[in-house]
C-alpha atoms as a PDB file:
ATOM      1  CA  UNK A   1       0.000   0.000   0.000  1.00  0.00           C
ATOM      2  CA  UNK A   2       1.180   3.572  -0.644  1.00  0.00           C
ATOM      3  CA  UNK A   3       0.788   5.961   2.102  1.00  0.00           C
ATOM      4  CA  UNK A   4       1.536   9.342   2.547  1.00  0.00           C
ATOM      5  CA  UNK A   5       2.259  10.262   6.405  1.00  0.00           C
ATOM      6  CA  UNK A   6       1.754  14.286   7.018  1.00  0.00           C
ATOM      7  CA  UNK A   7       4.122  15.340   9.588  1.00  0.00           C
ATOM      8  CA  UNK A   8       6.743  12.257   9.277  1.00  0.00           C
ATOM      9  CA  UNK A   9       9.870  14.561  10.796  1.00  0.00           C
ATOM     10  CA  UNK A  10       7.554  14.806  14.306  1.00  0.00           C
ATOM     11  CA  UNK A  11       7.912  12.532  17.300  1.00  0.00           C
ATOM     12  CA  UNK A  12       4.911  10.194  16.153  1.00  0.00           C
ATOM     13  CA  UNK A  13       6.008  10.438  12.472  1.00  0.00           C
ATOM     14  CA  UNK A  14       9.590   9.295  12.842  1.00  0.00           C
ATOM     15  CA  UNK A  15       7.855   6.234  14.408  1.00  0.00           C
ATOM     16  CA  UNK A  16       5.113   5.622  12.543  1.00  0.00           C
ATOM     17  CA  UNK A  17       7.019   5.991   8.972  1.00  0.00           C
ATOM     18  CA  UNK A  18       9.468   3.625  10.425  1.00  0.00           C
ATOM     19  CA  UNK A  19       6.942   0.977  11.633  1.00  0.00           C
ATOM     20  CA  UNK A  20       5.196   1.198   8.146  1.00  0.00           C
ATOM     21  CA  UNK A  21       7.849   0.524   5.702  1.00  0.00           C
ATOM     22  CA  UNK A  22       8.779  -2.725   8.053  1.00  0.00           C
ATOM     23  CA  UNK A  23       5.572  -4.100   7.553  1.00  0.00           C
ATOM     24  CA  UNK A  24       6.284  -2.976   3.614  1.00  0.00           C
ATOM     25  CA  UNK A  25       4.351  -0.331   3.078  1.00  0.00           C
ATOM     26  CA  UNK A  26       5.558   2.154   0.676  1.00  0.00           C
ATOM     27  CA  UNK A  27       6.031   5.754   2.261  1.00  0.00           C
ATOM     28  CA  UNK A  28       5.555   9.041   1.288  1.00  0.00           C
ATOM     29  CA  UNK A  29       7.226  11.592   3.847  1.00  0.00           C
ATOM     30  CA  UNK A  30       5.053  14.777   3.980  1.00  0.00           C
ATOM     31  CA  UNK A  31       7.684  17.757   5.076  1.00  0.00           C
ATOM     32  CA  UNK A  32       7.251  21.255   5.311  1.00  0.00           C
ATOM     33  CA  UNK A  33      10.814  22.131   3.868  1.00  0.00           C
ATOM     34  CA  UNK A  34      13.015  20.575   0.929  1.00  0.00           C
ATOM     35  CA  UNK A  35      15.836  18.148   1.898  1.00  0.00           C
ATOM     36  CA  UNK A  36      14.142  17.516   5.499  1.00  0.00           C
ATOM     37  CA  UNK A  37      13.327  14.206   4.624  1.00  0.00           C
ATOM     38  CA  UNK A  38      15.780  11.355   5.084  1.00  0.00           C
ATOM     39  CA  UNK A  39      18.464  10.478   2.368  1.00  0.00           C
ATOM     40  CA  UNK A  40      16.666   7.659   0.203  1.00  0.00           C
ATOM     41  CA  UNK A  41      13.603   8.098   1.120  1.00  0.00           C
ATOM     42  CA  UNK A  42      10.207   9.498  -0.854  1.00  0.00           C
ATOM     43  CA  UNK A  43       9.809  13.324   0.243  1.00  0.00           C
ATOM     44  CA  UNK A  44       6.548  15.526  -0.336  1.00  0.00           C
ATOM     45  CA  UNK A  45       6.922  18.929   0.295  1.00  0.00           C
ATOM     46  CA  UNK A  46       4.084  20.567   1.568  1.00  0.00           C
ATOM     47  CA  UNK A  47       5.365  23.743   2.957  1.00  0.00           C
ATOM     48  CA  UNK A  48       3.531  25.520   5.662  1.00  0.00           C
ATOM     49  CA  UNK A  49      -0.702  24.474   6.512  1.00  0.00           C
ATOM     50  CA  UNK A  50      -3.382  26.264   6.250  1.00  0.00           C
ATOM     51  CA  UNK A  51      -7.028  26.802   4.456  1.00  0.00           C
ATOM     52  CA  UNK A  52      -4.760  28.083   1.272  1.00  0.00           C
ATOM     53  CA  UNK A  53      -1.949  25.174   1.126  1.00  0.00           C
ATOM     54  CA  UNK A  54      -1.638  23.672  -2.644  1.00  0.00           C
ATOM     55  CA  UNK A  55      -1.807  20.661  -2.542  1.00  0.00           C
ATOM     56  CA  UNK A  56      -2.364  20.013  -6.376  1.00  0.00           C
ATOM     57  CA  UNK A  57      -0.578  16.955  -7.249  1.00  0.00           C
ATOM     58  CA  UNK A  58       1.068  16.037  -4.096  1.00  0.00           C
ATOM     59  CA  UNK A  59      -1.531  13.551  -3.009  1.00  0.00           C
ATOM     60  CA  UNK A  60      -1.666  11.435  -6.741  1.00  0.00           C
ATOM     61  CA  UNK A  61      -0.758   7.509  -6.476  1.00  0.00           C
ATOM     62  CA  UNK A  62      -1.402   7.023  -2.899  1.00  0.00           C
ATOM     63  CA  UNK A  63      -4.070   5.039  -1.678  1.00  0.00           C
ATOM     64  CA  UNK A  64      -3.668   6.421   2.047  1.00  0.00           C
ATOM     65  CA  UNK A  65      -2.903   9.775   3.830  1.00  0.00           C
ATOM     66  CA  UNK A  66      -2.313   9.552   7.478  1.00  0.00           C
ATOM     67  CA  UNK A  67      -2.741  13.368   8.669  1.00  0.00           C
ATOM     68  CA  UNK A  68      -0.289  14.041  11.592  1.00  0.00           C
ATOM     69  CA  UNK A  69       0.657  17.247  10.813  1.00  0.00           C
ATOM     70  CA  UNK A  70      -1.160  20.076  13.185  1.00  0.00           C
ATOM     71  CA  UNK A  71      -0.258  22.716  15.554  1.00  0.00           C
ATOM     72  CA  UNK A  72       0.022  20.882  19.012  1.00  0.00           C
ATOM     73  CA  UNK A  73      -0.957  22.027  22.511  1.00  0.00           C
ATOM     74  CA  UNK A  74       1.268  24.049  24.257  1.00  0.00           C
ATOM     75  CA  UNK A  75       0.929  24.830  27.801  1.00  0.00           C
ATOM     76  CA  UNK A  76       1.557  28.794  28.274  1.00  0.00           C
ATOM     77  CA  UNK A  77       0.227  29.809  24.112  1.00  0.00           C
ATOM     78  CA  UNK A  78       2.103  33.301  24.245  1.00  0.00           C
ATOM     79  CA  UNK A  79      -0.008  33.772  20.569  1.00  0.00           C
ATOM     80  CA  UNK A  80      -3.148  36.847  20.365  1.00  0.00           C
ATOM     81  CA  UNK A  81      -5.428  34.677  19.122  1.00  0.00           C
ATOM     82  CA  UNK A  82      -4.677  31.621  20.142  1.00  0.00           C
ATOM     83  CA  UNK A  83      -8.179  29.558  18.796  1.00  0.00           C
ATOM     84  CA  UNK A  84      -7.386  31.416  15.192  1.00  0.00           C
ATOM     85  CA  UNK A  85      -4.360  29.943  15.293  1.00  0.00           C
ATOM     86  CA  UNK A  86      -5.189  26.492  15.871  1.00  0.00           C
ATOM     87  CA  UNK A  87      -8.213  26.816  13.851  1.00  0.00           C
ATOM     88  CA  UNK A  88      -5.621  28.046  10.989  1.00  0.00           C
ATOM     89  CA  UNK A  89      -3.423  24.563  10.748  1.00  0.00           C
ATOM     90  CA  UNK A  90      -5.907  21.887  12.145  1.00  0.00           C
ATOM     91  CA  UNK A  91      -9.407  22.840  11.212  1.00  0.00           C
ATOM     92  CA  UNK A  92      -8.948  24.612   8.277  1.00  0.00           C
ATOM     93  CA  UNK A  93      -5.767  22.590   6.342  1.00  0.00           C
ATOM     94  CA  UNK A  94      -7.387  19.914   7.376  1.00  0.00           C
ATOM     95  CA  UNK A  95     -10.429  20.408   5.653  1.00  0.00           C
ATOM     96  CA  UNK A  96      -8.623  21.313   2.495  1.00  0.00           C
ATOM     97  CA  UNK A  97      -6.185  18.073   2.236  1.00  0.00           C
ATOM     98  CA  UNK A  98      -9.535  16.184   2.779  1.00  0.00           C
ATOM     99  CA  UNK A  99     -11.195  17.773  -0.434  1.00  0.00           C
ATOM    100  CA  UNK A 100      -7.896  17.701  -2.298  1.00  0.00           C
ATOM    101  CA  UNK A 101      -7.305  13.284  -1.314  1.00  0.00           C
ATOM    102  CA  UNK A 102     -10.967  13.341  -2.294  1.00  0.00           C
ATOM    103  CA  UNK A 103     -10.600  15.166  -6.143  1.00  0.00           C
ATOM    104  CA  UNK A 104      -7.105  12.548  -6.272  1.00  0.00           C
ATOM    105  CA  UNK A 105      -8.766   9.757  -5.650  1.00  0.00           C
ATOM    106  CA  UNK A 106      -7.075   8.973  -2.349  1.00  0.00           C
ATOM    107  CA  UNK A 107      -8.816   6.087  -1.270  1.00  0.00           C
ATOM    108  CA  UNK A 108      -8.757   6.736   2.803  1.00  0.00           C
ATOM    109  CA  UNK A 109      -7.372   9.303   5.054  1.00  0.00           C
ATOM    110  CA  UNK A 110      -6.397   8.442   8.754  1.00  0.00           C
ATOM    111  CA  UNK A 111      -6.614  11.765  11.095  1.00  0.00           C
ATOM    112  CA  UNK A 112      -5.060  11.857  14.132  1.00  0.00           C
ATOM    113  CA  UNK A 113      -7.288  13.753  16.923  1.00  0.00           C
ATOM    114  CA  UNK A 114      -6.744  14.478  20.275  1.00  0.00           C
ATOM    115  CA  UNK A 115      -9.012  13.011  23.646  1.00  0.00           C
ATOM    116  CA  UNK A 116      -8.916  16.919  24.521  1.00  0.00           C
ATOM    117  CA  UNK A 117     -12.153  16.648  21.802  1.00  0.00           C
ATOM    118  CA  UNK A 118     -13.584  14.625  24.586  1.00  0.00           C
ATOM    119  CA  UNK A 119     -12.765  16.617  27.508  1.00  0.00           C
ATOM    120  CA  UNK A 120     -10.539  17.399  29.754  1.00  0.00           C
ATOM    121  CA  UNK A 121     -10.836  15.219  33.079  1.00  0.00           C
ATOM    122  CA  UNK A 122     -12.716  11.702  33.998  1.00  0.00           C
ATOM    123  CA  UNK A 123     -14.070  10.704  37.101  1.00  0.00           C
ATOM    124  CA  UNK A 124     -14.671   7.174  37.672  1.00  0.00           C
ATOM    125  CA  UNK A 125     -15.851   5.891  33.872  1.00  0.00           C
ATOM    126  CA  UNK A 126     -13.175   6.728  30.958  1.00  0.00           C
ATOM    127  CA  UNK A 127     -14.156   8.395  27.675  1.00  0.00           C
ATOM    128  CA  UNK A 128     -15.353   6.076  24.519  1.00  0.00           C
ATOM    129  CA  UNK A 129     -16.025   7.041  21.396  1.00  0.00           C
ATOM    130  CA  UNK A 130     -19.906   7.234  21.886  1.00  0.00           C
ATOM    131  CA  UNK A 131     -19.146  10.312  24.057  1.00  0.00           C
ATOM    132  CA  UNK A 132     -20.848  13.473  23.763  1.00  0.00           C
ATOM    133  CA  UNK A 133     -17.484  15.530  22.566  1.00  0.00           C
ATOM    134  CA  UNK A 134     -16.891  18.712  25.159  1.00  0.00           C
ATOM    135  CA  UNK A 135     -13.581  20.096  24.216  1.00  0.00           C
ATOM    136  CA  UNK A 136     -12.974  23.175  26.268  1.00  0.00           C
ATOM    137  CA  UNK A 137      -9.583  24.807  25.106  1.00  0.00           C
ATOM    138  CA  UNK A 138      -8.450  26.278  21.445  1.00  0.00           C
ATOM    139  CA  UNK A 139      -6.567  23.156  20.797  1.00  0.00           C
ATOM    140  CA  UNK A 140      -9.574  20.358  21.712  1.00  0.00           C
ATOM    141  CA  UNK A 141     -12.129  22.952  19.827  1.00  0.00           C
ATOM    142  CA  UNK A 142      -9.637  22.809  16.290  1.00  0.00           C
ATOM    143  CA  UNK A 143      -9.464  19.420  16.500  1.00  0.00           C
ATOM    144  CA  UNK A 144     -13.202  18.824  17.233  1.00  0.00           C
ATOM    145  CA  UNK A 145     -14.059  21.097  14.195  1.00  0.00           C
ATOM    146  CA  UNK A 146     -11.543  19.359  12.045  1.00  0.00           C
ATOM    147  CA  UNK A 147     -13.423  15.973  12.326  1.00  0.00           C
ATOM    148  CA  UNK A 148     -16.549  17.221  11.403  1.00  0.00           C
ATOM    149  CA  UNK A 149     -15.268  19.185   8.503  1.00  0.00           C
ATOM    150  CA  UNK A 150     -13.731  15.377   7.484  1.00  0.00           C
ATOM    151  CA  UNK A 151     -17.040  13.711   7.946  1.00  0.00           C
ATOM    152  CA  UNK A 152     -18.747  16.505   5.678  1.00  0.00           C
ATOM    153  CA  UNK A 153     -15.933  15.611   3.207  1.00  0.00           C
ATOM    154  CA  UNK A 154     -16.425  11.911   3.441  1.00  0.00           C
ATOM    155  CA  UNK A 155     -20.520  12.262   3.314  1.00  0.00           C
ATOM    156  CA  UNK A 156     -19.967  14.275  -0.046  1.00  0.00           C
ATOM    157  CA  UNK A 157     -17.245  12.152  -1.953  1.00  0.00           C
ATOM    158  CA  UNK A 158     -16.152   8.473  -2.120  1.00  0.00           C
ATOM    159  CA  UNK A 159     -13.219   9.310   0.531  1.00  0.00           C
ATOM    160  CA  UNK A 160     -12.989   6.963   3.950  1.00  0.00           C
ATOM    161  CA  UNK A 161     -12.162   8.830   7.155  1.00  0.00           C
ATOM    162  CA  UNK A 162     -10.729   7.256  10.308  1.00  0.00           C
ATOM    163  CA  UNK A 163     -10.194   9.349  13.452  1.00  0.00           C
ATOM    164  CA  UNK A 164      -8.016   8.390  15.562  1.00  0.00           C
ATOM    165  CA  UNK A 165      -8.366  10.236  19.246  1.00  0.00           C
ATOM    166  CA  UNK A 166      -5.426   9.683  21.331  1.00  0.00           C
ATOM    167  CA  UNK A 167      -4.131  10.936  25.111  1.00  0.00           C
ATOM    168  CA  UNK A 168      -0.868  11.666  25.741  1.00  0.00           C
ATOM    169  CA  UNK A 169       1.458   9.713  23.766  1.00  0.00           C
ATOM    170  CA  UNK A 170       5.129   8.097  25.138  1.00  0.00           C
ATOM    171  CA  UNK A 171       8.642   6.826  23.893  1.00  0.00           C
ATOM    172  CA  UNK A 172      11.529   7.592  22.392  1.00  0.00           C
ATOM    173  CA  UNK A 173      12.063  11.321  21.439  1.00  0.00           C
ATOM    174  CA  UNK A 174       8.986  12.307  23.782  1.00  0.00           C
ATOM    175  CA  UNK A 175       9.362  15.369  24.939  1.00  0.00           C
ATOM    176  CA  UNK A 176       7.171  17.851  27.200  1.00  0.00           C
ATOM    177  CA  UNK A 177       5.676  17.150  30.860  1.00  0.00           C
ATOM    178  CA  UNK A 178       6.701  13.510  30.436  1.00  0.00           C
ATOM    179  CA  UNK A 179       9.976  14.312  29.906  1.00  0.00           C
ATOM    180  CA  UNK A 180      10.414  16.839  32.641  1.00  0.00           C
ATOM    181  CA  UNK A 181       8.894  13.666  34.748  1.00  0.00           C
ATOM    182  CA  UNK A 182      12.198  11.272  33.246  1.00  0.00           C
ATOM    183  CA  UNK A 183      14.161  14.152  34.441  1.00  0.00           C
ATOM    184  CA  UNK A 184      13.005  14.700  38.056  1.00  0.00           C
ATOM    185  CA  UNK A 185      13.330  10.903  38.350  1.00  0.00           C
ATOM    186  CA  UNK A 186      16.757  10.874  37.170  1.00  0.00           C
ATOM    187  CA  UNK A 187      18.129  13.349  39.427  1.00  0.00           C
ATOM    188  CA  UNK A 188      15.945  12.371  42.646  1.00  0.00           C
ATOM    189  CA  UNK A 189      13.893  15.272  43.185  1.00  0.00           C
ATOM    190  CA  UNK A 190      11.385  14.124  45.734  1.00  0.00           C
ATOM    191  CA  UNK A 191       7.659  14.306  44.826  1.00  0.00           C
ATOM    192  CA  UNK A 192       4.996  15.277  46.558  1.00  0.00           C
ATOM    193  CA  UNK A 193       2.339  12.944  44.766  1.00  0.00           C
ATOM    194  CA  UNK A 194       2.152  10.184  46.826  1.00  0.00           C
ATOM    195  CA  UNK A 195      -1.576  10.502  48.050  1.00  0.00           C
ATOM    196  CA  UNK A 196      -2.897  10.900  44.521  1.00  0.00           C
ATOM    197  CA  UNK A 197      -5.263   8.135  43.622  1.00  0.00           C
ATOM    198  CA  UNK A 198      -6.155   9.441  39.900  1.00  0.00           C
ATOM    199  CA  UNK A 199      -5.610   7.396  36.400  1.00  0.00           C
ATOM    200  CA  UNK A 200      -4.696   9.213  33.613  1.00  0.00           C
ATOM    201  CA  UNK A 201      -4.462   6.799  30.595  1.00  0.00           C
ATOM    202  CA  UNK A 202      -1.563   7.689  28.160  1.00  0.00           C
ATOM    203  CA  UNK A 203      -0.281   5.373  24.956  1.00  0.00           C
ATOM    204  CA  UNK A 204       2.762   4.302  23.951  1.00  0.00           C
ATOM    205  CA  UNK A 205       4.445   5.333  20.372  1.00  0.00           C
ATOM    206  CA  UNK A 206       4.301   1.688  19.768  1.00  0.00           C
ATOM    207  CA  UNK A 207       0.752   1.140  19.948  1.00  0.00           C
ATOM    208  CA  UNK A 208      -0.155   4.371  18.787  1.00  0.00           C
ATOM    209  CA  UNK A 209       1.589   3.053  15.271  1.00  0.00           C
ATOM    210  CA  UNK A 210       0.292  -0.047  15.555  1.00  0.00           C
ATOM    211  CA  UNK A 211      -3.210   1.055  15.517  1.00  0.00           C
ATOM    212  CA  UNK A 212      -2.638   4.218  12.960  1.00  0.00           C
ATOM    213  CA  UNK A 213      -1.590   0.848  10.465  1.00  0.00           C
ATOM    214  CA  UNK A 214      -3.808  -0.561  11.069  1.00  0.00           C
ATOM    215  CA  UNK A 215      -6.500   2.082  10.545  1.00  0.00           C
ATOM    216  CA  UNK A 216      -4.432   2.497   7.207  1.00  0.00           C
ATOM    217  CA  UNK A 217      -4.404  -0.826   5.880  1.00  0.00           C
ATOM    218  CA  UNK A 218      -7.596  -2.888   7.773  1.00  0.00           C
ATOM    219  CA  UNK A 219     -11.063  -2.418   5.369  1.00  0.00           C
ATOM    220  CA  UNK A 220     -12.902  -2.904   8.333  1.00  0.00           C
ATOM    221  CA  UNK A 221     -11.851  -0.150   9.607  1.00  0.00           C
ATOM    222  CA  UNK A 222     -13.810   2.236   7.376  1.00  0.00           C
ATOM    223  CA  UNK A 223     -15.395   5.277   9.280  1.00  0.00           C
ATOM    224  CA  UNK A 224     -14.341   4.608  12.571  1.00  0.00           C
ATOM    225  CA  UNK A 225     -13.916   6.994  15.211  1.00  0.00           C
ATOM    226  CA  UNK A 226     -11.369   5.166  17.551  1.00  0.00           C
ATOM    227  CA  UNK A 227      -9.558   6.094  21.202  1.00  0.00           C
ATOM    228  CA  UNK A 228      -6.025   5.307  21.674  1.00  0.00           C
ATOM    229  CA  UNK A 229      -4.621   3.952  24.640  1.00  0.00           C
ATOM    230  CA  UNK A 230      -2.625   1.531  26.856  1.00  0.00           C
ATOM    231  CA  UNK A 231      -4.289  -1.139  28.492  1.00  0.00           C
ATOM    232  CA  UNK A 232      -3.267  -0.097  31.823  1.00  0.00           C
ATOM    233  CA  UNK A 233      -4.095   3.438  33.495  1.00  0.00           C
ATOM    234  CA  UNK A 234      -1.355   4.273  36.052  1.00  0.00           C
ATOM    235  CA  UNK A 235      -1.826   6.776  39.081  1.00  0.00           C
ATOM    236  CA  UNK A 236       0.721   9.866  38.677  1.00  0.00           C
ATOM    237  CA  UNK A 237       2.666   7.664  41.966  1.00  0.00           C
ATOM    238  CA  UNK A 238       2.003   4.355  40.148  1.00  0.00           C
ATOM    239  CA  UNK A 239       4.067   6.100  37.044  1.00  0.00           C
ATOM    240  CA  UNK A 240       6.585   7.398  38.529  1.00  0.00           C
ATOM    241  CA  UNK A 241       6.968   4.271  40.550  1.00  0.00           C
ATOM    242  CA  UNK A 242       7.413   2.022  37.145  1.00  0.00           C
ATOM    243  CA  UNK A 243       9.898   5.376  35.824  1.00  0.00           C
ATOM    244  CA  UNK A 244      12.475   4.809  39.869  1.00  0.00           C
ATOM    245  CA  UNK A 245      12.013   0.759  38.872  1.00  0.00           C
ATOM    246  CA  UNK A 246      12.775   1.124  35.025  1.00  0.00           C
ATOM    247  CA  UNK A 247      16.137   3.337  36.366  1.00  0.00           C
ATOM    248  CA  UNK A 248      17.138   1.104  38.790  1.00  0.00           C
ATOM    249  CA  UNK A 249      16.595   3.857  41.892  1.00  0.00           C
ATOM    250  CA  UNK A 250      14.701   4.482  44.982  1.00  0.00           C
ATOM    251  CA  UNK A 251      11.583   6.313  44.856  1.00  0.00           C
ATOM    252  CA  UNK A 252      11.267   9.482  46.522  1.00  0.00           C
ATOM    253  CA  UNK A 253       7.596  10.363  46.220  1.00  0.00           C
ATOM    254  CA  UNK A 254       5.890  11.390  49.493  1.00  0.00           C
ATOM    255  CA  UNK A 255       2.529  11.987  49.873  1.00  0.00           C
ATOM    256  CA  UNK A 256       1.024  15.403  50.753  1.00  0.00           C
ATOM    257  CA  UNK A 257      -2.798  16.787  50.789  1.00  0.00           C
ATOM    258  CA  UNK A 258      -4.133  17.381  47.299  1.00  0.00           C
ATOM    259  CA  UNK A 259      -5.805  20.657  48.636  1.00  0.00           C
ATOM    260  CA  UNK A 260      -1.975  21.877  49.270  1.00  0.00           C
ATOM    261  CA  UNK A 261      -0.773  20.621  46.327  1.00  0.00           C
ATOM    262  CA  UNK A 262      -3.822  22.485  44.704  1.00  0.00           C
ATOM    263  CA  UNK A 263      -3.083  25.839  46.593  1.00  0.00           C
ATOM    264  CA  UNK A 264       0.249  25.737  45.903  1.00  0.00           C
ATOM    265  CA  UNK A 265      -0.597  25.543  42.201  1.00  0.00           C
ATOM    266  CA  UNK A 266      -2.466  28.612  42.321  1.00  0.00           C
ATOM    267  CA  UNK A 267       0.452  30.335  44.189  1.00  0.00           C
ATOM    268  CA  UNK A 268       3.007  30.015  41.973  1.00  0.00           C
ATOM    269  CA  UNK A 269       0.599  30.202  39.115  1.00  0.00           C
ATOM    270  CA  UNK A 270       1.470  26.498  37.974  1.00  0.00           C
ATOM    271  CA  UNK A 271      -2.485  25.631  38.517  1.00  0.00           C
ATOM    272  CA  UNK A 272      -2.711  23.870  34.994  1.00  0.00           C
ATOM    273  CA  UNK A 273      -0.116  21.520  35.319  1.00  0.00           C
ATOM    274  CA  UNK A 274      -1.246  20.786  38.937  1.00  0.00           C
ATOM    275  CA  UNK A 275      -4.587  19.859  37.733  1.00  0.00           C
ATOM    276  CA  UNK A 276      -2.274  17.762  34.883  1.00  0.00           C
ATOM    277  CA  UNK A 277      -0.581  15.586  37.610  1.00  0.00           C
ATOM    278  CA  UNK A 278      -3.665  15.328  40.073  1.00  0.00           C
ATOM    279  CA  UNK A 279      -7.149  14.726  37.641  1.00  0.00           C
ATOM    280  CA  UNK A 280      -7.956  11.864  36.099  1.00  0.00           C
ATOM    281  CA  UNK A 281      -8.096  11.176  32.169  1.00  0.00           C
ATOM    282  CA  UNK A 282      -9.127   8.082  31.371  1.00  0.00           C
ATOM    283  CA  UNK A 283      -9.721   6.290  28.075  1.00  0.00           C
ATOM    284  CA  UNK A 284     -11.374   2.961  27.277  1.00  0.00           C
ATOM    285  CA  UNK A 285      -8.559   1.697  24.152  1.00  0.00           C
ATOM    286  CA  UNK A 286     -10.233   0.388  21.265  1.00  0.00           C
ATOM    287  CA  UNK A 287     -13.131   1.842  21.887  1.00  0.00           C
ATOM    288  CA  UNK A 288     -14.891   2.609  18.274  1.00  0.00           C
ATOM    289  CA  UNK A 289     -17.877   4.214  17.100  1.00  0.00           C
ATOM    290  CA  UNK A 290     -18.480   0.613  14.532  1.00  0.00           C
ATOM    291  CA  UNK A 291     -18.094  -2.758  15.335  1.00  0.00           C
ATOM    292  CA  UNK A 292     -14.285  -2.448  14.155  1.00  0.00           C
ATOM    293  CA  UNK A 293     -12.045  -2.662  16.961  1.00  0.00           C
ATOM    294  CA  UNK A 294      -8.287  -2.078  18.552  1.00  0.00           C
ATOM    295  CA  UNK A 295      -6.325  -3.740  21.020  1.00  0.00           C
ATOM    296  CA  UNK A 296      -3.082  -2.553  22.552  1.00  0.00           C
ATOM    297  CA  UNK A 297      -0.225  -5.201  21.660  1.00  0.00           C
ATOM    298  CA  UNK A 298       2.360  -3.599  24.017  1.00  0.00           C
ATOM    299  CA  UNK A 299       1.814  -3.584  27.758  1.00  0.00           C
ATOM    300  CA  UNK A 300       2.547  -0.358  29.655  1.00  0.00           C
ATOM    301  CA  UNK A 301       5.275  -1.344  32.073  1.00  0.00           C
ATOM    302  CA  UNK A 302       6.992  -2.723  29.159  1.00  0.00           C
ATOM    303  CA  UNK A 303       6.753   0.108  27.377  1.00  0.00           C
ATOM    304  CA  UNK A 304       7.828   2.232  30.411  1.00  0.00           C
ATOM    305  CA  UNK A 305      10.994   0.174  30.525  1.00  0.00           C
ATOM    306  CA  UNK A 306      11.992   0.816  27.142  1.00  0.00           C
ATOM    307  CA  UNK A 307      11.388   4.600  27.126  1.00  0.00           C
ATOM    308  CA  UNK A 308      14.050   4.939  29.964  1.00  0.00           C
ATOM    309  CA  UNK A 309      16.140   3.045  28.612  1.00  0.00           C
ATOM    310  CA  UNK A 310      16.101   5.443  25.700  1.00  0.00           C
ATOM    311  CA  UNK A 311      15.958   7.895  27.812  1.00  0.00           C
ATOM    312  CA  UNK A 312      18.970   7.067  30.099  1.00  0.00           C
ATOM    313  CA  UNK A 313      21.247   6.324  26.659  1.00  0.00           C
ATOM    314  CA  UNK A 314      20.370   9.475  25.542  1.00  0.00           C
ATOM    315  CA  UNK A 315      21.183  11.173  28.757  1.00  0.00           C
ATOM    316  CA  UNK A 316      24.420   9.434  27.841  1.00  0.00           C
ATOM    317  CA  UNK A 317      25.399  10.846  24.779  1.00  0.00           C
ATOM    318  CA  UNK A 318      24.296  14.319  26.127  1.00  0.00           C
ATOM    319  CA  UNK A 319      26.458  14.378  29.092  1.00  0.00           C
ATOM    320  CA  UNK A 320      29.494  12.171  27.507  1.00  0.00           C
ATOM    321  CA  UNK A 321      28.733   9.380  29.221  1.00  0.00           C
ATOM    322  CA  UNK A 322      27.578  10.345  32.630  1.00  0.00           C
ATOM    323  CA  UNK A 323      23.710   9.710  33.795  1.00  0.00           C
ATOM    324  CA  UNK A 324      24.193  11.807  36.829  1.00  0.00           C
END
């Protein structure tokens, strides 16, 4: 099958594009500038996204686009208008790749999402695709107005859309709050998370790929709305428990009172990524708006073993050879 993955040169992309060409899939690497793309390999330049991007003749001869190209979260968006924005690169380029694969005869385009279209917190019962969608922020809201531009697409041509909603996503290269988590492990920062009793589902590179394939390749598959996810749902403690273990250290979380964990967030104005560590966000995996369905092949401690050892080599090469 010929695919053409949107965003290859991004943490997910370098995976996924990777992961498809083992299983023999021939890739097209969607890039924003020339000569980004590996040496050898099939590059598409599509330059910057928006409602306006050309993409006249880049999408002829594939069968498949997998759309991971968008403008992510970001914690602290320092932008005027930040829902413009957003709107700008996922709603709006969205919408026109999806009516340009349709006129090129691209046979099925795979969109990555985001839970955020879901919400933002669980309590109790994780989110499924059958979910009323309640995205609250300009990120969740572009994303949300993305998929139903592709649906509108989709009811109007003879193009399949998949949407793919995922949580937090882990492995090599990550980079963000999970990182900053690797690093306070490494150095033995104590934690004052201890007491927190949440689940907050995330999903590892490797399944994310695995199922993105497979939402590629699988017929069944064919207008599914799907959620992402590990099989297991760790605590914040029960994380950075399996993080000390994978590093071969002694944990130093403690617990304290989530109302003066909550206070101190709004003291030091770090309220968001309080709520971040203490809420829960849970996802049922697989679940699927048809009778098409996922499962996770790679279990979550496994997973969390293998990103610290990435992590810890690449600490490695960083520091010339010193973890410490």
């Amino acid at each position: 099958m010929k695919i053409l993955v949107t965003g290859s040169n991004g943490f997910v992309g370098r995976h996924l594009t990777s992961h498809l060409e083992n299983l023999g899939h021939t890739v097209g690497r969607g890039v924003r500038s020339p000569g980004s793309a590996p040496e050898r390999t099939t590059e598409v330049v599509i330059g910057d996204l928006s409602g306006a991007t050309d993409w006249t003749g880049l999408l002829h001869g594939f069968d498949v686009v997998i759309h991971l190209a968008a403008r992510v979260h970001v914690m602290n968006d320092t932008s005027a208008d930040p829902l413009s924005e957003f709107r700008r690169v996922n709603s709006l380029a969205t919408a026109a790749l999806a009516r340009a694969a349709a006129a090129q005869g691209v046979r099925r385009l795979v969109f990555l999402s985001s839970i955020k279209v879901n919400g933002e917190s669980t309590s109790g019962v994780g989110f499924t695709a059958s979910d009323r969608p309640v995205p609250s922020d300009p990120y969740g809201i572009s994303k949300h107005e993305a998929e139903i531009e592709l649906r509108k697409v989709e009811r109007d041509s003879d193009l399949d859309v998949v949407i793919v909603r995922t949580p937090l996503v882990y492995g090599p290269g990550v980079k963000g709050n999970f990182a900053k988590m690797l690093s306070l492990v490494r150095v033995g920062v104590p934690l004052p998370l201890g007491a927190l009793r949440n689940r907050r589902t995330m999903v590892s590179v490797w399944n994310l790929v695995d199922l993105l394939e497979k939402c590629a390749s699988d017929p069944r598959a064919a207008g599914a709305l799907i959620l992402a996810g590990d099989a297991f749902s760790p605590s914040t403690p029960q994380l950075l428990r399996e993080m000390t273990s994978a590093m071969g250290r002694k944990s130093r979380v403690f617990p304290l009172p989530l109302a003066v964990m909550r206070l101190g967030g709004r003291l030091t104005g770090k309220a968001p990524i309080v709520s971040r560590l203490t809420e829960s966000l849970e996802v049922v995996p697989g679940s699927s708006s048809t009778e098409w369905g996922w499962k996770p092949p790679h279990a979550f401690a496994d997973s969390i073993l293998r990103t610290v050892s990435w992590y810890l080599e690449d600490r490695k090469l960083e520091t010339g050879g010193r973890t410490n």
